[in-house]
Each structure stands twice: as C-alpha cells, then as structure tokens.
PDB file of N, CA and C in Angstrom:
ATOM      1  N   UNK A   1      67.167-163.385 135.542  1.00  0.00           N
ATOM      2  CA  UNK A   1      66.168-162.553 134.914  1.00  0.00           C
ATOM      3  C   UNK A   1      66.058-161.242 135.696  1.00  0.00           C
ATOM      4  N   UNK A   2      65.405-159.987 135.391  1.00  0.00           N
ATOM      5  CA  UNK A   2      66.139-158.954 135.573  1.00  0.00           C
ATOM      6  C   UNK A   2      64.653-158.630 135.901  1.00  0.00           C
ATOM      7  N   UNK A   3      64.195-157.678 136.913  1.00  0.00           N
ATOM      8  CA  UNK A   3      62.886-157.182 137.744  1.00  0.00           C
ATOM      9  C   UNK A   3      62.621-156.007 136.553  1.00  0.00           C
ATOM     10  N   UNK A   4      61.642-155.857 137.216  1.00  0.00           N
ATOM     11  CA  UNK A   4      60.723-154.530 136.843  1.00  0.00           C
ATOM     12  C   UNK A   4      61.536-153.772 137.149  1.00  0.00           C
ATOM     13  N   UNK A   5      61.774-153.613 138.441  1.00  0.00           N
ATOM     14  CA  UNK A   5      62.211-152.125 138.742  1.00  0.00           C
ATOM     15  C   UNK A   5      63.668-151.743 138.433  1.00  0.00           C
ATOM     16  N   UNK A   6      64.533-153.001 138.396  1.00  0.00           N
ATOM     17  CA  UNK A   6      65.381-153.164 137.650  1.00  0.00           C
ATOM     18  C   UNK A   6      66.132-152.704 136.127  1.00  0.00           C
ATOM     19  N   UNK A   7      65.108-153.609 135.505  1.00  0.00           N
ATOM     20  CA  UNK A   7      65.421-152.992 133.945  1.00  0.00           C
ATOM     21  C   UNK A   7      64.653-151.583 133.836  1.00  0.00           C
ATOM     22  N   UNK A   8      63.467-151.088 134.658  1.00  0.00           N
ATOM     23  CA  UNK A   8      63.612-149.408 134.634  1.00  0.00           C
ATOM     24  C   UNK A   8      64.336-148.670 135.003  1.00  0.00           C
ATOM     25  N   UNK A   9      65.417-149.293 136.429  1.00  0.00           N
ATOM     26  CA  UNK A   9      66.688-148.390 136.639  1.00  0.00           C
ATOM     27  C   UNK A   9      67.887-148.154 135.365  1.00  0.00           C
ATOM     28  N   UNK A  10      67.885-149.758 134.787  1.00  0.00           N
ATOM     29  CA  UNK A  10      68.719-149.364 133.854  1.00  0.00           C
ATOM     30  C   UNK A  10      68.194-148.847 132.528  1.00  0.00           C
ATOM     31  N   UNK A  11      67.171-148.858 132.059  1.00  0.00           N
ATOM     32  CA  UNK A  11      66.678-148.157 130.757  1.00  0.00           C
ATOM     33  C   UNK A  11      66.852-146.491 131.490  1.00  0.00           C
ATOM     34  N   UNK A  12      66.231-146.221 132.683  1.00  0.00           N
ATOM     35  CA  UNK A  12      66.608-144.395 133.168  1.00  0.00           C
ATOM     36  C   UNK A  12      68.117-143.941 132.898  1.00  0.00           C
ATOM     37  N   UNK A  13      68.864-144.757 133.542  1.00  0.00           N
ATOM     38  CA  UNK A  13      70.279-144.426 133.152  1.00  0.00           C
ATOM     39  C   UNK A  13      70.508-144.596 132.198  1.00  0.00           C
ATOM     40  N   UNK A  14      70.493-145.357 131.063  1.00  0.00           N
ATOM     41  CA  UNK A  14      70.692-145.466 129.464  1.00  0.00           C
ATOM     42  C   UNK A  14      70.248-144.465 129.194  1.00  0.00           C
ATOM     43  N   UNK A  15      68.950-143.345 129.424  1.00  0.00           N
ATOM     44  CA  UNK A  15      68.677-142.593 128.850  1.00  0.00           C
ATOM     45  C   UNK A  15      69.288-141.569 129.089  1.00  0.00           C
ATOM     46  N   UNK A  16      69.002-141.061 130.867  1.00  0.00           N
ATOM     47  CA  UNK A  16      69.917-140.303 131.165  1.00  0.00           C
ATOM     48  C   UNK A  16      71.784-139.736 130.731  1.00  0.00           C
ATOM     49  N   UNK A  17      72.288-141.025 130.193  1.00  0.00           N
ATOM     50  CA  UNK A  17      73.318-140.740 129.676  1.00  0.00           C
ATOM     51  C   UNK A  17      73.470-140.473 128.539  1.00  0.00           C
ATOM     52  N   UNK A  18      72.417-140.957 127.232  1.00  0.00           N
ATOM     53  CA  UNK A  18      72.133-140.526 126.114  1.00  0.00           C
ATOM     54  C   UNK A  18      71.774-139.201 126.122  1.00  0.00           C
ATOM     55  N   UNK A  19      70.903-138.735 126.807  1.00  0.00           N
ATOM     56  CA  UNK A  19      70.793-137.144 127.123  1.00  0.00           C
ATOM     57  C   UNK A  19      71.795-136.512 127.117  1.00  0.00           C
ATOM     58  N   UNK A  20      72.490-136.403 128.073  1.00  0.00           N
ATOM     59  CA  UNK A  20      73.487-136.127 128.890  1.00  0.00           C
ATOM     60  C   UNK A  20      74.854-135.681 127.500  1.00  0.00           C
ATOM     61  N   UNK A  21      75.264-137.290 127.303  1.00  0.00           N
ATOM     62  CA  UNK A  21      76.211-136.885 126.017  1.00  0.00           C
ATOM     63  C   UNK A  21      75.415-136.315 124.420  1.00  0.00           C
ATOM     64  N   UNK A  22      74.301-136.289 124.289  1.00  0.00           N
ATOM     65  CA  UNK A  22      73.608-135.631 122.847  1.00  0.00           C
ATOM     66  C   UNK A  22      73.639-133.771 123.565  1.00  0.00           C
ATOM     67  N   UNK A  23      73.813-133.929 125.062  1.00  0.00           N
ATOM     68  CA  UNK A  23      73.599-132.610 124.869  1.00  0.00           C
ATOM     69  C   UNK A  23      75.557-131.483 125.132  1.00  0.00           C
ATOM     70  N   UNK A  24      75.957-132.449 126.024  1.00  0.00           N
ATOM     71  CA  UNK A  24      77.446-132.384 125.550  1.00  0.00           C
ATOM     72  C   UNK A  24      77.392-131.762 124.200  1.00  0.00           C
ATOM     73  N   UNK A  25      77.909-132.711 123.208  1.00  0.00           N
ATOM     74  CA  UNK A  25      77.788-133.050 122.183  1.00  0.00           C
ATOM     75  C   UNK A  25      77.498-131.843 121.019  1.00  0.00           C
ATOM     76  N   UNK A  26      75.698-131.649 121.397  1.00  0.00           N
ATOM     77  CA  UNK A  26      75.530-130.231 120.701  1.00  0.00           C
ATOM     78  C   UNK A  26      76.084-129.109 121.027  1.00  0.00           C
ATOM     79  N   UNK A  27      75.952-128.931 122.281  1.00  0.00           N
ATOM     80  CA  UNK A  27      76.877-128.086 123.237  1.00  0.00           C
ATOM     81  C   UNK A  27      78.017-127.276 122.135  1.00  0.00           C
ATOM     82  N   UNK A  28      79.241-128.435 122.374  1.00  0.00           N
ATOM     83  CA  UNK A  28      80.188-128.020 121.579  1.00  0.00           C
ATOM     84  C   UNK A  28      80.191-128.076 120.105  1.00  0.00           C
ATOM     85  N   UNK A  29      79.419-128.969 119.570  1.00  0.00           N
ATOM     86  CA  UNK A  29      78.977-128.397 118.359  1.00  0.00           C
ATOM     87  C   UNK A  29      78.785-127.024 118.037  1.00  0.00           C
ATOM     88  N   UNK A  30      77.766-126.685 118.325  1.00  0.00           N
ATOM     89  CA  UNK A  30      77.376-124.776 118.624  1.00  0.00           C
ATOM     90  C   UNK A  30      78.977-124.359 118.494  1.00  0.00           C
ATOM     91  N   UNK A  31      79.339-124.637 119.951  1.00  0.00           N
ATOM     92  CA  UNK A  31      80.573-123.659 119.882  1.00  0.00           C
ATOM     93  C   UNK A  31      81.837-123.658 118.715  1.00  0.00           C
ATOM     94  N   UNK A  32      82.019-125.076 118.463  1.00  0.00           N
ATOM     95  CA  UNK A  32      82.675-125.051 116.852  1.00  0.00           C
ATOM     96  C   UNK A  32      82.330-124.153 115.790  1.00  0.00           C
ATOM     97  N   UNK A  33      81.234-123.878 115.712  1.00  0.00           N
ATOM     98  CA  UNK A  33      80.705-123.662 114.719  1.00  0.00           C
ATOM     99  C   UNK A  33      80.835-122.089 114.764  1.00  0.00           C
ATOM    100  N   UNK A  34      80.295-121.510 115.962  1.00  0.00           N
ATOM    101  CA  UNK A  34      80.633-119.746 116.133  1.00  0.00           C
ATOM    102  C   UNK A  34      81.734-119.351 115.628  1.00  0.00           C
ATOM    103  N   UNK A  35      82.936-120.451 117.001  1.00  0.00           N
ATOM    104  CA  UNK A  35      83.856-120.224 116.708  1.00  0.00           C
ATOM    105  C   UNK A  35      84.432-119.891 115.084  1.00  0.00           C
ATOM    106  N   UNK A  36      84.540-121.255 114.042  1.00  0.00           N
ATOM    107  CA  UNK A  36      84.715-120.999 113.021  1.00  0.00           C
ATOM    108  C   UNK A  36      83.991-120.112 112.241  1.00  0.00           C
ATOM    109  N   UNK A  37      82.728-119.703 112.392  1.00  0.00           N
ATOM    110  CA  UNK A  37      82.220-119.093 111.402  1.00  0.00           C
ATOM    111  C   UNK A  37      82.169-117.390 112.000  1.00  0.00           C
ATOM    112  N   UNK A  38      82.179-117.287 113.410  1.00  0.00           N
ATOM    113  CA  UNK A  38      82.945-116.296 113.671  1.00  0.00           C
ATOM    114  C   UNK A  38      83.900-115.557 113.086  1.00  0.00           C
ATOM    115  N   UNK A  39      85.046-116.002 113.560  1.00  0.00           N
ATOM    116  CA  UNK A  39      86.751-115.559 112.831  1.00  0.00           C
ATOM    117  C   UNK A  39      86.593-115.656 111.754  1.00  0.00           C
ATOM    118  N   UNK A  40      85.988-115.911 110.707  1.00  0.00           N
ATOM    119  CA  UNK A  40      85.633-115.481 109.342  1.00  0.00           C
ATOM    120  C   UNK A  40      84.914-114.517 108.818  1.00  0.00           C
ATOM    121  N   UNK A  41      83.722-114.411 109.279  1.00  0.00           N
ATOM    122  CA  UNK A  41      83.000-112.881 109.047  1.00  0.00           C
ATOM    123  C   UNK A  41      83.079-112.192 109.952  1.00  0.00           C
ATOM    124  N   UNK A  42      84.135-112.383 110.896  1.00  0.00           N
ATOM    125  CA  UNK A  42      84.846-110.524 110.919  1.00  0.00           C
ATOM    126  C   UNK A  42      86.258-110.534 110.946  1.00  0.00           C
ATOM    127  N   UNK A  43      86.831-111.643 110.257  1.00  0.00           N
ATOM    128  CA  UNK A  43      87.934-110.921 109.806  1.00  0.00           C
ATOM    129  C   UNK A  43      88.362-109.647 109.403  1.00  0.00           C
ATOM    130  N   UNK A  44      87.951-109.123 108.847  1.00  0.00           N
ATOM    131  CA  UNK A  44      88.058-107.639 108.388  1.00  0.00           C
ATOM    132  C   UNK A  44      88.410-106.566 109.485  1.00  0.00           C
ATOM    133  N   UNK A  45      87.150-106.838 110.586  1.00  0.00           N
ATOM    134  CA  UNK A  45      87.294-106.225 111.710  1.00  0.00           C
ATOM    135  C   UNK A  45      88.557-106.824 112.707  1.00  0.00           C
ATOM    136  N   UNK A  46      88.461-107.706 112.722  1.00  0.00           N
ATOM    137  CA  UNK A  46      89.840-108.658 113.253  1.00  0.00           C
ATOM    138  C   UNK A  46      91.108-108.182 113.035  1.00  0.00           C
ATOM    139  N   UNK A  47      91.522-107.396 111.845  1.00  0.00           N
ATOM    140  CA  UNK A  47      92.721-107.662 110.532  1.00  0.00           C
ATOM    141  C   UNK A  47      93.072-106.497 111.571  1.00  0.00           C
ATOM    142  N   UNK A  48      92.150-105.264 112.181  1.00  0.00           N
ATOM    143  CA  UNK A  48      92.179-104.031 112.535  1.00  0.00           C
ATOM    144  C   UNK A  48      93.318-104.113 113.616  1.00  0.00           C
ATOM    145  N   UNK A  49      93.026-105.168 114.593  1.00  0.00           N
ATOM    146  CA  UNK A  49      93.777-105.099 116.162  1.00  0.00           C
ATOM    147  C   UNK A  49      95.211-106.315 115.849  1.00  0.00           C
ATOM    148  N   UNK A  50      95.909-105.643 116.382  1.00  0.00           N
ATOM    149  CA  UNK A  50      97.873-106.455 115.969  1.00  0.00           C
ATOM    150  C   UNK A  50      97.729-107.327 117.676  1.00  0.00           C
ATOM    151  N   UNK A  51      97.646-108.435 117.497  1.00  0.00           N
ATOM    152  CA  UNK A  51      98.453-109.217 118.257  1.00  0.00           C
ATOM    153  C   UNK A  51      99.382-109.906 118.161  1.00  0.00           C
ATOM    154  N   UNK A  52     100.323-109.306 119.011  1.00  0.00           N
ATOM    155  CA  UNK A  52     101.992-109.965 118.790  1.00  0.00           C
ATOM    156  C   UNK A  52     102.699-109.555 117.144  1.00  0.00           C
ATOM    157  N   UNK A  53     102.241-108.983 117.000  1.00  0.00           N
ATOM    158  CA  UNK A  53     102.759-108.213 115.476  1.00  0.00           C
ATOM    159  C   UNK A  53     102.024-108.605 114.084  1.00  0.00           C
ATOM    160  N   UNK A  54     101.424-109.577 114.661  1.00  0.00           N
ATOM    161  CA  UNK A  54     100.253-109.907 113.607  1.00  0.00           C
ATOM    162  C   UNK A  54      98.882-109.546 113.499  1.00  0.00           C
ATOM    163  N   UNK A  55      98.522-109.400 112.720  1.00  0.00           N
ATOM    164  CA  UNK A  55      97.407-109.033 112.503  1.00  0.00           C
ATOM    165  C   UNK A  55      95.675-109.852 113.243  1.00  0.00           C
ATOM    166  N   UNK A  56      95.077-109.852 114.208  1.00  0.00           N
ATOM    167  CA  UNK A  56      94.137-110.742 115.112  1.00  0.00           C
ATOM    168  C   UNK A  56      93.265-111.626 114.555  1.00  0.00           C
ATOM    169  N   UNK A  57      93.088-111.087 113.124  1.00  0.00           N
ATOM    170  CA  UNK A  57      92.447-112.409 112.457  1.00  0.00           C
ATOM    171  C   UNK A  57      93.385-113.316 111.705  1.00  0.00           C
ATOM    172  N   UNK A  58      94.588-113.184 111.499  1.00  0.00           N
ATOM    173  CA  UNK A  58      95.462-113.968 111.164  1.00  0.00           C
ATOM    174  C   UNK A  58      95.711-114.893 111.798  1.00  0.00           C
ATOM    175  N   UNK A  59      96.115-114.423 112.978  1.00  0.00           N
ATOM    176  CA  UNK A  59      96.552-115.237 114.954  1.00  0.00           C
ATOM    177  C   UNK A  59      95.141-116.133 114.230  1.00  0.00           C
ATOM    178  N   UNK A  60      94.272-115.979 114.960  1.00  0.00           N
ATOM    179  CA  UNK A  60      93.224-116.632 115.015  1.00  0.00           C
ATOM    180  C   UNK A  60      92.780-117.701 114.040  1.00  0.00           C
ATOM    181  N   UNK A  61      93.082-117.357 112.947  1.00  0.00           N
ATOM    182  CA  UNK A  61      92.700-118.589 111.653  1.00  0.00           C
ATOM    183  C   UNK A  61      94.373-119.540 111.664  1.00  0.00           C
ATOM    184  N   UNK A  62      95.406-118.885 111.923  1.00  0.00           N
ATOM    185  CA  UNK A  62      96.046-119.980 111.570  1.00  0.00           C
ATOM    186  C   UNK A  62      96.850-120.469 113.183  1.00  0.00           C
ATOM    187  N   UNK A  63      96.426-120.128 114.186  1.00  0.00           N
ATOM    188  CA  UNK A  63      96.632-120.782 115.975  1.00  0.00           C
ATOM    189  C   UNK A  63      95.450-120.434 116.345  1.00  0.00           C
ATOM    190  N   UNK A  64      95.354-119.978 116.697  1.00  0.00           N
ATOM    191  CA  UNK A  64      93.659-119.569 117.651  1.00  0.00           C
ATOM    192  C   UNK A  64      92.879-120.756 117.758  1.00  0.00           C
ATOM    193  N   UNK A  65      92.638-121.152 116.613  1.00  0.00           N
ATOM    194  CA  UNK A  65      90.973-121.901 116.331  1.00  0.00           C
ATOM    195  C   UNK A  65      91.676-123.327 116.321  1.00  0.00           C
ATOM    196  N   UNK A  66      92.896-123.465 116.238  1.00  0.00           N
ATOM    197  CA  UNK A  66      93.517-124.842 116.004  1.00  0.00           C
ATOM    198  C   UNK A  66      93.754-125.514 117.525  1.00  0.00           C
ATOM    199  N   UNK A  67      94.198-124.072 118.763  1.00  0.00           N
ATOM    200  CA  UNK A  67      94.487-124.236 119.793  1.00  0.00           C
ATOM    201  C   UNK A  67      92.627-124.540 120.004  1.00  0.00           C
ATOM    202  N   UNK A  68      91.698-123.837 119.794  1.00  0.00           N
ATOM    203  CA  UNK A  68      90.289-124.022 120.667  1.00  0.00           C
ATOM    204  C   UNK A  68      89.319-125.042 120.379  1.00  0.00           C
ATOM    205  N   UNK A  69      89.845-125.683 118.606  1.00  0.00           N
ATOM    206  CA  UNK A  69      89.867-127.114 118.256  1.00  0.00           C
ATOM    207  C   UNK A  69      90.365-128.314 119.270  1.00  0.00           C
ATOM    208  N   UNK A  70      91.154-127.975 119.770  1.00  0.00           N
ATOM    209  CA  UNK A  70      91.990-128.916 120.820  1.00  0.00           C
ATOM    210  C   UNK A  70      91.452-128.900 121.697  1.00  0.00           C
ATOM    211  N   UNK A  71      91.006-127.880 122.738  1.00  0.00           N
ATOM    212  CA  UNK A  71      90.218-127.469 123.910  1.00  0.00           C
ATOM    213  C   UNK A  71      88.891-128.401 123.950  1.00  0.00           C
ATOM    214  N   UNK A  72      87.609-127.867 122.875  1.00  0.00           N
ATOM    215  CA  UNK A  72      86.936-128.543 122.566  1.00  0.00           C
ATOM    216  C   UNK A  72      87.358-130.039 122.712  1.00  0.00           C
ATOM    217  N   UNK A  73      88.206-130.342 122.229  1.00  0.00           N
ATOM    218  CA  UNK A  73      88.380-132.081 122.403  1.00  0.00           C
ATOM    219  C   UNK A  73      88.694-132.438 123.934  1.00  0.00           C
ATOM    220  N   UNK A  74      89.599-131.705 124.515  1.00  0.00           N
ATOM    221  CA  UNK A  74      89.740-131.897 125.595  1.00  0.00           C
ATOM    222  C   UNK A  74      88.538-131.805 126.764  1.00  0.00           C
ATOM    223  N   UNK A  75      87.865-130.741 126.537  1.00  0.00           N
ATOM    224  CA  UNK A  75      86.815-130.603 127.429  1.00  0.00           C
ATOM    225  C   UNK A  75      85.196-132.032 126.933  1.00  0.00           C
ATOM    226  N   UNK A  76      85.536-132.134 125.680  1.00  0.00           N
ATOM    227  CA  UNK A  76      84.590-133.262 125.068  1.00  0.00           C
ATOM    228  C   UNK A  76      84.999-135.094 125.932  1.00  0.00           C
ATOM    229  N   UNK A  77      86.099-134.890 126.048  1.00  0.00           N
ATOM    230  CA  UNK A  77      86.879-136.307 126.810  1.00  0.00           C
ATOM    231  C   UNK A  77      86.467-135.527 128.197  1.00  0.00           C
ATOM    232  N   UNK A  78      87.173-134.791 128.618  1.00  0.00           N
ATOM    233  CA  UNK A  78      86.876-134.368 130.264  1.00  0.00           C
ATOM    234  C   UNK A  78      85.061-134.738 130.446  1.00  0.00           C
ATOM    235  N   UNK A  79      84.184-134.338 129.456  1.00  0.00           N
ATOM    236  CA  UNK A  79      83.323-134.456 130.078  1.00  0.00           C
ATOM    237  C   UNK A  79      81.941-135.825 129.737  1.00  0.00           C
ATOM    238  N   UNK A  80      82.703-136.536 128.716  1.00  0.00           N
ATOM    239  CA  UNK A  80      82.024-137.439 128.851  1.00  0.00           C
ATOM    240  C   UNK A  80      82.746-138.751 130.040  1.00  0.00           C
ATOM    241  N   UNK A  81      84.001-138.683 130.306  1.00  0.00           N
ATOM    242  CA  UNK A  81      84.135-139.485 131.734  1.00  0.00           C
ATOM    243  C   UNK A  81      83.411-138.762 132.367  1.00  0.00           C
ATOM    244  N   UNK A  82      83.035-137.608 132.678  1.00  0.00           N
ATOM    245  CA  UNK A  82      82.418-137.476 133.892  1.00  0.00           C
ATOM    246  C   UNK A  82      80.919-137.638 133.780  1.00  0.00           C
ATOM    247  N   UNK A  83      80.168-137.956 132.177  1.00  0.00           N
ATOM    248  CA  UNK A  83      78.982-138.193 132.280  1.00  0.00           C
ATOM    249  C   UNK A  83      79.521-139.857 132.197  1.00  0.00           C
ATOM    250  N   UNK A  84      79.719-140.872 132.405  1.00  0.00           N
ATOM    251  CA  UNK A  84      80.073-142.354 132.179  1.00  0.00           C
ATOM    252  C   UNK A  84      80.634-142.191 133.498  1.00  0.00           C
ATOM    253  N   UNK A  85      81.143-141.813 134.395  1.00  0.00           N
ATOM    254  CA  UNK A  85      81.326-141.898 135.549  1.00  0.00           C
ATOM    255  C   UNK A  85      79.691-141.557 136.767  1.00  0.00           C
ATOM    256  N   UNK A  86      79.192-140.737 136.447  1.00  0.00           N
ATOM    257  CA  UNK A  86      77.648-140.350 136.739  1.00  0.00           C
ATOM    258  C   UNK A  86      76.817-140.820 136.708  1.00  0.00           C
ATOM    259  N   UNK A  87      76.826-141.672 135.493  1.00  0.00           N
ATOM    260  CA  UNK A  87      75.391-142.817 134.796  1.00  0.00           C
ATOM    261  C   UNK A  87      76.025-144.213 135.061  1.00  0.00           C
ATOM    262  N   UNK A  88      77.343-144.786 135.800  1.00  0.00           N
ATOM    263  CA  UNK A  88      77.596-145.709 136.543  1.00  0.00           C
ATOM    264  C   UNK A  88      78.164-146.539 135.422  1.00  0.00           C
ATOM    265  N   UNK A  89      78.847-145.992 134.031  1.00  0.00           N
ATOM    266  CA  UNK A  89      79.136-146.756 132.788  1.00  0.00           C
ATOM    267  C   UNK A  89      80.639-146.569 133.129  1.00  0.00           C
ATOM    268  N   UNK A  90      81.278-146.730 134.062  1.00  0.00           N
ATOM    269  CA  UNK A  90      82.805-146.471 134.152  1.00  0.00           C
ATOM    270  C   UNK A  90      83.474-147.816 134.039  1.00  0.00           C
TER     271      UNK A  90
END
C-alpha cells in the first residue's frame, strides 16, 4: 500500500509531466501553424526573392515546410525523452 507522501510524489510527477508534454505539444503546434499559414499569405511577397533559381515561396511550399515538418517531429521526440527522462517515466 502506497503512503501519503508517496502517492503525492507520484500524482506531482504525473502532473508535472502532463504539463510539461501539453505544453511541448502546443508549443509546436503554434509553430506548425505560422509556419504553414505563414508561407501562404505571403507568398506573393515570397515569389519576389529567387532562391537557388526558384522562386522563395515555391522552395518553401514544396521543401521548406516539408523539411521543418520533419524538424518539428524531431525536436517533438528529442523532447519528450527528455521530459520522460525528467519526470522519472524512462
């Protein structure tokens, strides 16, 4: 059977890590979301500057956002081991 002070250490850390990844979580949410809705309303302004012979909102809608899609995932794994490594869920 499990103490007082016990099951409050572990309900703090349950929470703490629920925090922790909801705020991850929104975090990069947000940034998905700029991102994509970004490079869309200003394309126009984008279309203006040539990278690599293409046009910068082009780059961007068809590599850009696919490469920072990936990132996002990567940094989403990078950082929930390190919140599950923190809150002792490893």
């Amino acid at each position: 059977m499990m103490s007082a002070d016990s099951h409050h250490a572990t309900l703090s850390a349950k929470t703490r890590y629920w925090r922790r990844t909801k705020a991850l979580t929104v975090l990069l949410l947000i940034l998905w979301a700029l991102l994509s809705f970004g490079t869309l309303f200003y394309a126009r302004e984008l279309a203006a500057i040539d990278f690599f012979g293409w046009s910068l909102s082009f780059y961007m809608l068809a590599q850009g956002l696919t490469l920072s899609f990936v990132l996002i995932l990567a940094v989403y794994s990078a950082g929930m081991r390190w919140i599950a490594h923190r809150c002792g869920k490893d």
